[in-house]
Structures are given as structure tokens and as C-alpha cells.
C-alpha atoms as a PDB file:
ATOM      1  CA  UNK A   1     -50.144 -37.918 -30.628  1.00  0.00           C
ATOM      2  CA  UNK A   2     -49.718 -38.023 -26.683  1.00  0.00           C
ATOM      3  CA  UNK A   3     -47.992 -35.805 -24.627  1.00  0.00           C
ATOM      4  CA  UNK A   4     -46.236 -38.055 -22.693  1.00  0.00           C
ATOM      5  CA  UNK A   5     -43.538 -40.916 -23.209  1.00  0.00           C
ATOM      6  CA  UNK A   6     -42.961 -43.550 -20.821  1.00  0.00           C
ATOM      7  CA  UNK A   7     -43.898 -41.629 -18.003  1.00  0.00           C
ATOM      8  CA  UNK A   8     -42.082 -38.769 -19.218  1.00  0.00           C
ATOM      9  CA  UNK A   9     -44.551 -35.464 -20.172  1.00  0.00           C
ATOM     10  CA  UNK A  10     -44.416 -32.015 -21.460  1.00  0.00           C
ATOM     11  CA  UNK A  11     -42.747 -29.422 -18.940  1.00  0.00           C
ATOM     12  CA  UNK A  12     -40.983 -32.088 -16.842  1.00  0.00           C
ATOM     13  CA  UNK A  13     -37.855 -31.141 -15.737  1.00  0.00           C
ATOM     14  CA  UNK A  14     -34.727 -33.240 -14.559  1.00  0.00           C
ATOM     15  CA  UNK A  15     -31.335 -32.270 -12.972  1.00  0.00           C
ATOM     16  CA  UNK A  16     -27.939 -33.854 -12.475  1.00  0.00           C
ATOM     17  CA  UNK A  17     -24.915 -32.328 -10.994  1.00  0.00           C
ATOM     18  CA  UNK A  18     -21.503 -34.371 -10.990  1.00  0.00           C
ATOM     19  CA  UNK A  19     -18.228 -33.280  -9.463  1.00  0.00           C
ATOM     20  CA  UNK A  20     -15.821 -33.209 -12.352  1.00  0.00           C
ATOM     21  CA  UNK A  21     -12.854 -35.627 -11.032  1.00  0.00           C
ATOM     22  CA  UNK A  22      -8.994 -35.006 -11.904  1.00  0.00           C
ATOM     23  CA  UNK A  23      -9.831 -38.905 -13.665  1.00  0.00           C
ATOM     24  CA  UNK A  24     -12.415 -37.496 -15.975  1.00  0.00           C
ATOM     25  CA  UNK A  25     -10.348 -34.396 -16.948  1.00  0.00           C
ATOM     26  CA  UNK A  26      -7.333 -36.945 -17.952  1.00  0.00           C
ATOM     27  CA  UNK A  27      -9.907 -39.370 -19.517  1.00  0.00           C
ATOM     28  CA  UNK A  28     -11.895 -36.295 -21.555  1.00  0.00           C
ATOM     29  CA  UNK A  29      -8.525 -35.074 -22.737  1.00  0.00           C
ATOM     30  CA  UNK A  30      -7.391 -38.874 -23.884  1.00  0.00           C
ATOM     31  CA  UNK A  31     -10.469 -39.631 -25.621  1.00  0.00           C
ATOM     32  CA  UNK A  32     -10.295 -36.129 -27.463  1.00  0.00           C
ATOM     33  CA  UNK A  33      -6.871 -35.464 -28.029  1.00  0.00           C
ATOM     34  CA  UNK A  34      -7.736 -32.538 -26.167  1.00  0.00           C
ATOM     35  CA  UNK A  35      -4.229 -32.590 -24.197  1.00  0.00           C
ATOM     36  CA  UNK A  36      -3.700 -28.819 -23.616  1.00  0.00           C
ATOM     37  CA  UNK A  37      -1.496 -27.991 -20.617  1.00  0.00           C
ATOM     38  CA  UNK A  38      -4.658 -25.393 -19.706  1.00  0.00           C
ATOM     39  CA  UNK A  39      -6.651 -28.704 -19.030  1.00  0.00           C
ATOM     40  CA  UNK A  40      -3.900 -30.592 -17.630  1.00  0.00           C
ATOM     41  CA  UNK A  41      -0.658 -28.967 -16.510  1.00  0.00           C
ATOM     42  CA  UNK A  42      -1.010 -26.452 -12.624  1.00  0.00           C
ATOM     43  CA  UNK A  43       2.230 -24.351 -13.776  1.00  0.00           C
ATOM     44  CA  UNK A  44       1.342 -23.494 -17.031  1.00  0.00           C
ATOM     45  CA  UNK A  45      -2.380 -23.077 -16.055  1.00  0.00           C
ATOM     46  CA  UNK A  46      -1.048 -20.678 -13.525  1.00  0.00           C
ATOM     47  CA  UNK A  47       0.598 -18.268 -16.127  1.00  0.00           C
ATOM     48  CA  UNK A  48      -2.604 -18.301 -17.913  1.00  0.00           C
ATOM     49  CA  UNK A  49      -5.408 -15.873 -16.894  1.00  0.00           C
ATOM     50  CA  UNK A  50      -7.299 -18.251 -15.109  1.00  0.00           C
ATOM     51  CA  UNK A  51      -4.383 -18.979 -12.949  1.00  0.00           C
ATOM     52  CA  UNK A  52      -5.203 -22.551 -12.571  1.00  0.00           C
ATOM     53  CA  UNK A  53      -6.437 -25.497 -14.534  1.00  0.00           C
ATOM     54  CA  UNK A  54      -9.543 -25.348 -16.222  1.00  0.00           C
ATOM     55  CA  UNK A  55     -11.711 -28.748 -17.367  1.00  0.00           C
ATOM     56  CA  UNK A  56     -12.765 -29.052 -20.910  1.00  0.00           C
ATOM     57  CA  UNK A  57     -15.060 -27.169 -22.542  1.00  0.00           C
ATOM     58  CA  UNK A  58     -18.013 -29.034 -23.954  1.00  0.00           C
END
């Protein structure tokens, strides 16, 4: 068995970094029915202690 698939090998390492958008948090939480105001709603969040919105966990 190789150690490598399609260019791809043992100990290679990839990143990726994305900006979570306020369109993905709306999308995540309609896909999900994930619709807590912690996710979605400023003046509840800010009651909360995080004291603003927080995205989804995944």
C-alpha cells in the first residue's frame, strides 16, 4: 500500500481560514433549526455573558 494519494502523502498539511459572514450565520441557523437568539438576535446576545452574538457551534 502507498503512502500517497493523488498527490496527497503522509504528514501533509493544509489550511483554510474563512470569515464567518452575518449570511452564513442566518443560513447555518436555517438549515439546522438552530435559531437561538444567542446566534441571531444583538439585544438578547448582549444580556448573555458573551455580550454579543456568537456563530454556531460546530
Amino acid at each position: 500500500m502507498s503512502d500517497s494519494i493523488q498527490g496527497v502523502s503522509v504528514g501533509d498539511t493544509a489550511t483554510f481560514e474563512k470569515t464567518v459572514s452575518e449570511q452564513d450565520i442566518v443560513d447555518f441557523a436555517r438549515v439546522t433549526g438552530d435559531e437561538q437568539p444567542l446566534h441571531l438576535d444583538d439585544a438578547y446576545a448582549a444580556t448573555t455573558r458573551f455580550k454579543r452574538r456568537i456563530a454556531h457551534g460546530m
